[in-house]
N, C-alpha and C. Protein backbone atom coordinates (compact mmCIF):
# COMPACT_ATOMS: atom_id res chain seq x y z
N UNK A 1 -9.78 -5.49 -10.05
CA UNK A 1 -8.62 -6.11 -9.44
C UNK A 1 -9.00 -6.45 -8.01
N UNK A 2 -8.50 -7.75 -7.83
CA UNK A 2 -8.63 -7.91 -6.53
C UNK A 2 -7.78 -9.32 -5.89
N UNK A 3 -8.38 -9.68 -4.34
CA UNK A 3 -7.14 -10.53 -4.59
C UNK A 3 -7.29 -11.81 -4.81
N UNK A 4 -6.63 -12.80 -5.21
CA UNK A 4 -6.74 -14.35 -5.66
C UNK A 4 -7.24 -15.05 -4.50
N UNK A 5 -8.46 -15.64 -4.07
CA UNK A 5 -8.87 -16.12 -2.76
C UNK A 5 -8.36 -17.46 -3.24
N UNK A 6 -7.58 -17.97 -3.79
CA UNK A 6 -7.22 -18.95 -4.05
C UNK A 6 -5.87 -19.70 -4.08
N UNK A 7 -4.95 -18.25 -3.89
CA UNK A 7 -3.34 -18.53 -4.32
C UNK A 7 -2.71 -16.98 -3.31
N UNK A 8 -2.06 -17.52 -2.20
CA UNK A 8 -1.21 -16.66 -1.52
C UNK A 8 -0.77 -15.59 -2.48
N UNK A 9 -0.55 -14.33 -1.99
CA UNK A 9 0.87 -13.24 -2.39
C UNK A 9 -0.16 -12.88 -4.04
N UNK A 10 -1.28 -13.62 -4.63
CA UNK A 10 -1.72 -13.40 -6.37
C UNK A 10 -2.82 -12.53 -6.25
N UNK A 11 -2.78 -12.07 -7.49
CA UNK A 11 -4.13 -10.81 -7.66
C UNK A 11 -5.30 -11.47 -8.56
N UNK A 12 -6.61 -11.37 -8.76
CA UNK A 12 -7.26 -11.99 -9.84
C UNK A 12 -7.43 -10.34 -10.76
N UNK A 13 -7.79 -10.79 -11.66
CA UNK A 13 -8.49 -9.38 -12.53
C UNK A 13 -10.22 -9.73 -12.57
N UNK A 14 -10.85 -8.94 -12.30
CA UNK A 14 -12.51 -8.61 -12.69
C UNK A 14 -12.86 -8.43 -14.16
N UNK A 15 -13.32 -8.61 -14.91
CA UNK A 15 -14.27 -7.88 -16.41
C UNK A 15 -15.11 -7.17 -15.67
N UNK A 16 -15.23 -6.38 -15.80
CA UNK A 16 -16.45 -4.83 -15.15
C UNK A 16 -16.56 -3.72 -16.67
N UNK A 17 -18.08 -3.79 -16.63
CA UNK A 17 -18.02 -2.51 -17.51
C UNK A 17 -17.55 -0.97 -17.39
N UNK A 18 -18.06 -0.14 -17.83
CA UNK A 18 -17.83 1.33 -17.32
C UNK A 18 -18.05 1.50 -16.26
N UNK A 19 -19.51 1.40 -15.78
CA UNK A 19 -20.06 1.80 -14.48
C UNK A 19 -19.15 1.13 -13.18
N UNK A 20 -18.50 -0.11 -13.49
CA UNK A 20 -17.89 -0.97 -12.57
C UNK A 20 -18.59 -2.27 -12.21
N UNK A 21 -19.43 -2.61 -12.68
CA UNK A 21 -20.31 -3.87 -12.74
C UNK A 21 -19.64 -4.70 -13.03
N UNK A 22 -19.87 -5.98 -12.08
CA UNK A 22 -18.83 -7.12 -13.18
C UNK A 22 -19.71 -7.77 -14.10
N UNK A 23 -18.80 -8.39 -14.99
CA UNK A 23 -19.49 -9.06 -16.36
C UNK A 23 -19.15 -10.66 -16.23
N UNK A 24 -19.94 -11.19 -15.64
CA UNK A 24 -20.28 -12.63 -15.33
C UNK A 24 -19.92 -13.46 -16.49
N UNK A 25 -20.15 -12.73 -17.89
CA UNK A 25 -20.26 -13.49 -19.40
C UNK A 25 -19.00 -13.60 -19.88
N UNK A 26 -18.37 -12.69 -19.35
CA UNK A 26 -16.82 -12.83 -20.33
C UNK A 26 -16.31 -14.45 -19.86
N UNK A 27 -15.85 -14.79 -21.25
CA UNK A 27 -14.95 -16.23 -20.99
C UNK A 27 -14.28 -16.29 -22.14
N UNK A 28 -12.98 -16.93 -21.75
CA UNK A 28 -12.02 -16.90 -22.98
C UNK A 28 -10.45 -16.09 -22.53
N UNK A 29 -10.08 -16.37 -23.62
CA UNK A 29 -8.28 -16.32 -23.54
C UNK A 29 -8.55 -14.18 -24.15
N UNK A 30 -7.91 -13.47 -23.54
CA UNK A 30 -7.64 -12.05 -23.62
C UNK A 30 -6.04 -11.83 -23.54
N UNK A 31 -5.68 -11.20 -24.42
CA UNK A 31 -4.38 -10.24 -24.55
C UNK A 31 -4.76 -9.18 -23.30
N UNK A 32 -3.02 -9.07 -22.45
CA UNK A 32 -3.34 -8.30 -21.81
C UNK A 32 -1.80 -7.46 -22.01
N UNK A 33 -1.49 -6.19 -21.25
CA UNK A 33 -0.43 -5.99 -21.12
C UNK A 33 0.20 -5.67 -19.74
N UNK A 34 0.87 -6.23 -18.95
CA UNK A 34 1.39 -6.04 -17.55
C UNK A 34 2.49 -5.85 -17.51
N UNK A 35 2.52 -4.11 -16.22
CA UNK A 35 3.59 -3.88 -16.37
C UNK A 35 4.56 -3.80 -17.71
N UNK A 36 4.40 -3.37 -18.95
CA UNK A 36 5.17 -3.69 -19.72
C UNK A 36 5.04 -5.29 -20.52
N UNK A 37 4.67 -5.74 -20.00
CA UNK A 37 5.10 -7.67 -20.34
C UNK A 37 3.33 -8.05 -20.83
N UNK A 38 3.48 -8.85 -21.90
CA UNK A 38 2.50 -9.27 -22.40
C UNK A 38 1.79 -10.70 -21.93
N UNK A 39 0.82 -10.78 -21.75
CA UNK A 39 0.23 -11.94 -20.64
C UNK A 39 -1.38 -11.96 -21.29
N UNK A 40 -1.61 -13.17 -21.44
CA UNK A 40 -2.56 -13.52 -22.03
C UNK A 40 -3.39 -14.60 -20.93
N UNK A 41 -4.06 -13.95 -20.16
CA UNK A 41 -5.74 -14.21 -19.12
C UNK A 41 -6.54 -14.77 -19.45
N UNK A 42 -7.00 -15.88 -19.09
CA UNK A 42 -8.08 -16.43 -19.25
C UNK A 42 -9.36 -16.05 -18.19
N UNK A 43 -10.14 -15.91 -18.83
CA UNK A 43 -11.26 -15.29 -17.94
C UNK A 43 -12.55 -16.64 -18.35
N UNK A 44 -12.68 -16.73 -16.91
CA UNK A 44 -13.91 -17.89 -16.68
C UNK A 44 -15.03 -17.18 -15.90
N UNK A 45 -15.76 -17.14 -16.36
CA UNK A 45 -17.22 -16.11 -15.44
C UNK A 45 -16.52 -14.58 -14.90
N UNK A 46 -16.11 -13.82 -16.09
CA UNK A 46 -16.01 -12.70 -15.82
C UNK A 46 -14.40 -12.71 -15.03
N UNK A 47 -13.83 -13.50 -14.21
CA UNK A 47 -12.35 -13.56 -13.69
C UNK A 47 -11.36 -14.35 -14.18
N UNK A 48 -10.22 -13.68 -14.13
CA UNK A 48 -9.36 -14.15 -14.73
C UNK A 48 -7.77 -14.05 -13.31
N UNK A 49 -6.85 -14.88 -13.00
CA UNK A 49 -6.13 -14.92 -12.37
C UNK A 49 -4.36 -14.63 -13.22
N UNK A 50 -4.38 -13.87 -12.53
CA UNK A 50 -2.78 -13.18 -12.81
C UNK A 50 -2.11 -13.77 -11.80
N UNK A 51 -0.99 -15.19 -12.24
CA UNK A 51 -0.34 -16.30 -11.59
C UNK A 51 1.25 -15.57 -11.67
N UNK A 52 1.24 -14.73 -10.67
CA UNK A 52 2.71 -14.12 -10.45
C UNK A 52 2.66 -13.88 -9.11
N UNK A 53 3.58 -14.37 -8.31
CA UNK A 53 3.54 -13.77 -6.78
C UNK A 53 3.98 -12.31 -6.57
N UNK A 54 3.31 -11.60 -5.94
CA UNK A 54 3.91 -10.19 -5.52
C UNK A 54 4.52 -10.27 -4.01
N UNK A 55 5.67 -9.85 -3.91
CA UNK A 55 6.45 -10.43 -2.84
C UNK A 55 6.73 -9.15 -2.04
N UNK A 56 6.25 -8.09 -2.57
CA UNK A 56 6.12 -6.79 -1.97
C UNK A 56 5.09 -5.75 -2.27
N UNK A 57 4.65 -4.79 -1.67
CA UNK A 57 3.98 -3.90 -2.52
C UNK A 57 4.48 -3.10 -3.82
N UNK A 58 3.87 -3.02 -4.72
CA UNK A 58 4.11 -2.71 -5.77
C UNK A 58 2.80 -2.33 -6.68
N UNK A 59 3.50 -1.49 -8.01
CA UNK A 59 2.16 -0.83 -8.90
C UNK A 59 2.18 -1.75 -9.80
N UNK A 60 0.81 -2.02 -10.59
CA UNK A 60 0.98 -2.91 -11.71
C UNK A 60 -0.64 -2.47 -12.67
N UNK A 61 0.12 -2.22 -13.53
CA UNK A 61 -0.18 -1.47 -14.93
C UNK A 61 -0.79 -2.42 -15.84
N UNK A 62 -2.46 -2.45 -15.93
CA UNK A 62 -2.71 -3.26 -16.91
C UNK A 62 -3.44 -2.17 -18.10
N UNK A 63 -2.88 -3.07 -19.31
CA UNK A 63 -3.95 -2.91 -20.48
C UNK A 63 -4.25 -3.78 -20.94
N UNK A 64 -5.55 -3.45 -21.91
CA UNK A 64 -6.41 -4.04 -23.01
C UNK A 64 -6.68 -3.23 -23.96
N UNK A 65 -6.65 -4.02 -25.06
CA UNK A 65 -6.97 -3.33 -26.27
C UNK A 65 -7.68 -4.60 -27.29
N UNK A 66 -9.11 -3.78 -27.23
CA UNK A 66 -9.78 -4.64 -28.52
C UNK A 66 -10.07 -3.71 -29.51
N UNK A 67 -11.73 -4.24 -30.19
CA UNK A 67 -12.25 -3.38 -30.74
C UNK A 67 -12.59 -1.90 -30.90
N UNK A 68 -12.09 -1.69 -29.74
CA UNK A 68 -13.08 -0.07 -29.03
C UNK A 68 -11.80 0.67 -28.78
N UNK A 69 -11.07 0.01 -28.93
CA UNK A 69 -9.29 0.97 -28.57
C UNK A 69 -8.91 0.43 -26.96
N UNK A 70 -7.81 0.61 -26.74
CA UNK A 70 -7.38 0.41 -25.59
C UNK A 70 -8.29 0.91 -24.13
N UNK A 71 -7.63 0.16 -23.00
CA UNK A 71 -8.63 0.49 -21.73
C UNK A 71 -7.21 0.04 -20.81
N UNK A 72 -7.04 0.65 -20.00
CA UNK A 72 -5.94 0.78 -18.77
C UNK A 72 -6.34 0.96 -17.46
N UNK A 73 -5.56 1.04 -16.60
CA UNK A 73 -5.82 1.23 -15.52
C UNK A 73 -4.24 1.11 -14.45
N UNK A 74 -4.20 1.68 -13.65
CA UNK A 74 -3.07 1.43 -12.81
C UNK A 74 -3.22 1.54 -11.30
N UNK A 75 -2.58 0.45 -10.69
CA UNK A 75 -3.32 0.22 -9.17
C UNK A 75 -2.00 0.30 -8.37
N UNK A 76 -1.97 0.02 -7.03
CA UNK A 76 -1.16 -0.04 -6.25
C UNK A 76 -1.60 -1.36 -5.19
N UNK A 77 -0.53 -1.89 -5.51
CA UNK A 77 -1.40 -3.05 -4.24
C UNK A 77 -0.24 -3.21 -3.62
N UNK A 78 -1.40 -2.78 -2.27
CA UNK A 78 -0.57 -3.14 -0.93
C UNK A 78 -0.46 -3.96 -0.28
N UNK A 79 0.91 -4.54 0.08
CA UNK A 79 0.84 -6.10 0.80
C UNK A 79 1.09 -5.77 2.71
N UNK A 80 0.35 -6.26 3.34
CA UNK A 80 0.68 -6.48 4.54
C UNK A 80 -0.28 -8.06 4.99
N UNK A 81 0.97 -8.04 5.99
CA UNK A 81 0.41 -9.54 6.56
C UNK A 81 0.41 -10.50 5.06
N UNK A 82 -0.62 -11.29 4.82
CA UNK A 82 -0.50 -12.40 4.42
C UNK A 82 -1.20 -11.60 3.14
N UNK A 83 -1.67 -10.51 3.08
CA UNK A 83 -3.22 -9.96 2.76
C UNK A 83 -3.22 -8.81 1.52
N UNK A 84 -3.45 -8.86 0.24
CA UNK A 84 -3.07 -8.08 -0.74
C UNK A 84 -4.26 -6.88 -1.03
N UNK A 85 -4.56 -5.73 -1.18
CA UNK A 85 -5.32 -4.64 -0.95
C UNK A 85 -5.22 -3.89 -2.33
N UNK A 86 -5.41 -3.93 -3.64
CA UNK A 86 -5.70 -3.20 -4.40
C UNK A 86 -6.30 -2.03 -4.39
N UNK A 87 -5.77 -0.92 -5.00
CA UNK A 87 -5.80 0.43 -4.71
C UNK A 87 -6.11 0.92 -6.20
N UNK A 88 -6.74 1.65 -7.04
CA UNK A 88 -6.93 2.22 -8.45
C UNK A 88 -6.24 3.84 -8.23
N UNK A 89 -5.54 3.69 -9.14
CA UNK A 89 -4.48 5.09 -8.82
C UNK A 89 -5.27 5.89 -10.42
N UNK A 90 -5.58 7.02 -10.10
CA UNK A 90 -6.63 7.99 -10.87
C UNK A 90 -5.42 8.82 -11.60
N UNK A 91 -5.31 8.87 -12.98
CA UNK A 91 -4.19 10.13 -13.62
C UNK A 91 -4.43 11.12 -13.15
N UNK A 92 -5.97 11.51 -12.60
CA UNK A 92 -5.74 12.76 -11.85
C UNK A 92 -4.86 13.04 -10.93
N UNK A 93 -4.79 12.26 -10.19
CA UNK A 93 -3.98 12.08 -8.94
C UNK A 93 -2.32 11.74 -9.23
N UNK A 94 -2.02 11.32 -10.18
CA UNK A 94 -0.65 11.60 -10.95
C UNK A 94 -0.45 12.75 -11.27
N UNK A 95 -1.34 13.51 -11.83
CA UNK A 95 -0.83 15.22 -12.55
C UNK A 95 -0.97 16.12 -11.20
N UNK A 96 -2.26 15.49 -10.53
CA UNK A 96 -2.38 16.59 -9.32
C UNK A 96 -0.97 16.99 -8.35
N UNK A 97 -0.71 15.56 -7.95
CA UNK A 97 0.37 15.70 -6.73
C UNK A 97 1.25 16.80 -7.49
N UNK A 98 2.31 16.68 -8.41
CA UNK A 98 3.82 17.55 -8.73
C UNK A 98 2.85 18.83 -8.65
N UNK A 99 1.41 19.11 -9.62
CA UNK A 99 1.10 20.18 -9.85
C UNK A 99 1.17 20.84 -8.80
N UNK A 100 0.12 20.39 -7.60
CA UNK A 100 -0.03 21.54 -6.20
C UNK A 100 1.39 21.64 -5.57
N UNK A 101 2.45 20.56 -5.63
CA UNK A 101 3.95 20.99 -5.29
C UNK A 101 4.65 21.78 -5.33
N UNK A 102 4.44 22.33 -7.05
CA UNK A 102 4.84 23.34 -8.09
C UNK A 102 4.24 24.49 -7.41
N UNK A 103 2.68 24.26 -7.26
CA UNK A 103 2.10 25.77 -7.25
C UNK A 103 2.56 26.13 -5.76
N UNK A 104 2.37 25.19 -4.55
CA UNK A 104 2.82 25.86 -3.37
C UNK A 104 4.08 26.18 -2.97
N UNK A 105 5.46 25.58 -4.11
CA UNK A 105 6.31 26.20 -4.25
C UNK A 105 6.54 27.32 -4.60
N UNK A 106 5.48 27.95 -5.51
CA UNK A 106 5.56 29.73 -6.60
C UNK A 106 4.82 30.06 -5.39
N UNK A 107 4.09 29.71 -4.81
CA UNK A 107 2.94 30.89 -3.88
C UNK A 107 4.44 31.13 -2.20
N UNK A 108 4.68 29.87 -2.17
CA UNK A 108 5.37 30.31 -1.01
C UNK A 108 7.06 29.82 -1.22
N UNK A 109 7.72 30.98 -1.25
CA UNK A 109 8.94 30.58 -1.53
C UNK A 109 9.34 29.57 -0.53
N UNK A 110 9.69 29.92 0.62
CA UNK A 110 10.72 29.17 1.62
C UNK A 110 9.82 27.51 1.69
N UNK A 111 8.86 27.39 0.23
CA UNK A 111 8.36 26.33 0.91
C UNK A 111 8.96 25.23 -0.40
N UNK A 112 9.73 25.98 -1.25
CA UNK A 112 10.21 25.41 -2.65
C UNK A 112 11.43 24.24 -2.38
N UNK A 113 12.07 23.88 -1.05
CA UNK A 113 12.70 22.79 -0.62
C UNK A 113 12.20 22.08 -0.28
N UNK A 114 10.84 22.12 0.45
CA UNK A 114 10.38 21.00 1.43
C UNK A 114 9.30 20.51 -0.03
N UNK A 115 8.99 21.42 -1.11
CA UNK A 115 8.27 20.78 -2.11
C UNK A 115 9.58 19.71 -2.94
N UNK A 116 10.42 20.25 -3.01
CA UNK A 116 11.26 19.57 -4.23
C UNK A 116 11.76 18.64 -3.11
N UNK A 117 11.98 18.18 -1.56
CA UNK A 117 12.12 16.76 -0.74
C UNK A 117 10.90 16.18 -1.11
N UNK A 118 9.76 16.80 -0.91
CA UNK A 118 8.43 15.67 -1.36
C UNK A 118 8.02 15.12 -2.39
N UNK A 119 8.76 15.85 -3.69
CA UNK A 119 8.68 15.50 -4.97
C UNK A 119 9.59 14.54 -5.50
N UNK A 120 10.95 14.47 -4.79
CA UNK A 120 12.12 13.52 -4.24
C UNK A 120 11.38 12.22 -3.86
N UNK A 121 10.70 12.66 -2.47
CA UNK A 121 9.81 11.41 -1.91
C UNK A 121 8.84 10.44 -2.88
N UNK A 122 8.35 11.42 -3.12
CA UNK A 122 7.09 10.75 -3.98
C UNK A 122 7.57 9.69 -5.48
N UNK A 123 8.66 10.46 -6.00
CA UNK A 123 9.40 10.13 -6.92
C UNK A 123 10.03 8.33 -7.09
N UNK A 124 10.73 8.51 -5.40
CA UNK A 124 11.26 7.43 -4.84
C UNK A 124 10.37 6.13 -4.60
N UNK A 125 8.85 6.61 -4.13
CA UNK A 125 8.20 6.09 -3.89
C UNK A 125 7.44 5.48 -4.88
N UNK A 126 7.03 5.88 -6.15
CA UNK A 126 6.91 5.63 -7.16
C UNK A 126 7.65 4.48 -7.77
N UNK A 127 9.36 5.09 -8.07
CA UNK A 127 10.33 3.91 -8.49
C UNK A 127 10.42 2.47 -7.38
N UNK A 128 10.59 3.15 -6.63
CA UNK A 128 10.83 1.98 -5.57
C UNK A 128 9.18 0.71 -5.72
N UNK A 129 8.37 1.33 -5.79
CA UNK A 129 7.17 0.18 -6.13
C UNK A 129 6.92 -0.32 -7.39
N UNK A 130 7.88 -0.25 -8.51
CA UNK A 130 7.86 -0.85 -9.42
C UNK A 130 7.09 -0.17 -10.93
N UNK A 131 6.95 1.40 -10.55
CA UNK A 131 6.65 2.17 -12.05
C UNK A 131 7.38 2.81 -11.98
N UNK A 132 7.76 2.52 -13.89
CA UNK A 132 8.53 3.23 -13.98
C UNK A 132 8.15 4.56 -14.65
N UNK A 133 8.94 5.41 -15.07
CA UNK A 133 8.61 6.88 -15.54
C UNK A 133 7.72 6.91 -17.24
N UNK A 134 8.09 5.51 -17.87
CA UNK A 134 7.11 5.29 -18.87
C UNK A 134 5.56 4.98 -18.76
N UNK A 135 5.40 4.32 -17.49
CA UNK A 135 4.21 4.06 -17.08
C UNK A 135 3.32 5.29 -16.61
N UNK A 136 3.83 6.18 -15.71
CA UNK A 136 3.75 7.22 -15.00
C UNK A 136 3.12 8.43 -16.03
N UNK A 137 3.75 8.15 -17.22
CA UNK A 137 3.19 9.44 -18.54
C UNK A 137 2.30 8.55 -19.47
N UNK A 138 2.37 6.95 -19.39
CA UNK A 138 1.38 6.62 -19.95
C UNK A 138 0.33 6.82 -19.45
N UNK A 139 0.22 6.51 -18.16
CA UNK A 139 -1.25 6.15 -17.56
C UNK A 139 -1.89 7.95 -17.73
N UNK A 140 -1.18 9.14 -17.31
CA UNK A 140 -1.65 10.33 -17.70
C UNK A 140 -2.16 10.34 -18.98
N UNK A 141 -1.45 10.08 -19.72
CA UNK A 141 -1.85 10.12 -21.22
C UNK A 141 -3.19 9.39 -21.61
N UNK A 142 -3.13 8.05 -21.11
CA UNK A 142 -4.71 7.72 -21.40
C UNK A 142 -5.64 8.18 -20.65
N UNK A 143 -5.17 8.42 -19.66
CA UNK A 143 -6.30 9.68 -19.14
C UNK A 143 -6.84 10.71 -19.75
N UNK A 144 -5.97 11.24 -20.65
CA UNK A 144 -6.67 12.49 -21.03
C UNK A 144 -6.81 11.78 -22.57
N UNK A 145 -6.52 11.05 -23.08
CA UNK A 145 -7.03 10.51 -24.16
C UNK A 145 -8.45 10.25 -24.36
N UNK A 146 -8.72 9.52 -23.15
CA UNK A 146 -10.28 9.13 -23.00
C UNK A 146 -11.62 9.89 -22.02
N UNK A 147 -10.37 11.22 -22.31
CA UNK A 147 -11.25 12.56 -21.47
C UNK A 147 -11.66 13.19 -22.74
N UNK A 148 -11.21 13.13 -24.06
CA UNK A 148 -11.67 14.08 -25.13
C UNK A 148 -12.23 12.99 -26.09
C-alpha cells in the first residue's frame, strides 16, 4: 500500500510476495475485498490503483483470495496536509493493546479506570477511523489462522 502519485486524497495497492518484494509481473483484473465492499483492481506492472478519495484518516481492510486461500492485511492511513502515509496494523498489535490493559489492570488495581478510559479511547479511536468490530476480530483471526 501506498500512495497514488497520481490522484490527490488515493492509495495505490503493491503485489509483493511474502518477503515484501514487489512483483513487477502481476497484470490483470483481481477480486479484492475493501473494507467490506467488493472491488475488483486492475494491476499493471505489479500496481493497481484504488480510485476512492479518503477525505480523512481512516483504516482500510483489504483481502484476496485465490488459489492458496485468502491473504489480508489491515492498514491505517494517515492523512495530513495534502499527503497520505500508510501504516500496516499487525493482529499482534490488536490482541496486544486490550491484553496489557487487562493485565495492568489485575496487577494494579487503582489502575483498572485509567485502563478501561484507554480501552474507551482506543475503542473510539478504532470506530471513529472507519473499523468496525467485524474487521477488528477478522484481521486477529487471520492472524492466527496463518500462524498454524
Amino acid at each position: 500500500m501506498k500512495e497514488n502519485p497520481f490522484a490527490k486524497e488515493e492509495v495505490a495497492v503493491v503485489a509483493c510476495d511474502s518477503a515484501g518484494t514487489p512483483q513487477e509481473n502481476i497484470n490483470g483484473l483481481f477480486n479484492f475485498t475493501v473494507n467490506g465492499f467488493k472491488e475488483e483492481l486492475k494491476f499493471e506492472n505489479g500496481i493497481a490503483f484504488y480510485h476512492h478519495k479518503l477525505e480523512k484518516s481512516s483504516f482500510l481492510y483489504l483481502k484476496h483470495r485465490d488459489d492458496f486461500g485468502s491473504h489480508s492485511r489491515l492498514y491505517y492511513i494517515y492523512k495530513h496536509d495534502s499527503k497520505l502515509d500508510p501504516y500496516s496494523i499487525s493482529w499482534k498489535f490488536l490482541v496486544a493493546v486490550p491484553l496489557i490493559l487487562i493485565l495492568f489492570g489485575y496487577l494494579f488495581k487503582r489502575f483498572i479506570i485509567i485502563a478501561f478510559v484507554i480501552f474507551c479511547l482506543f475503542s473510539y479511536f478504532n470506530y471513529n477511523g472507519g473499523m468496525s468490530l467485524g474487521t477488528f476480530f477478522e484481521t486477529i483471526f487471520d492472524g492466527l489462522r496463518h500462524l498454524f
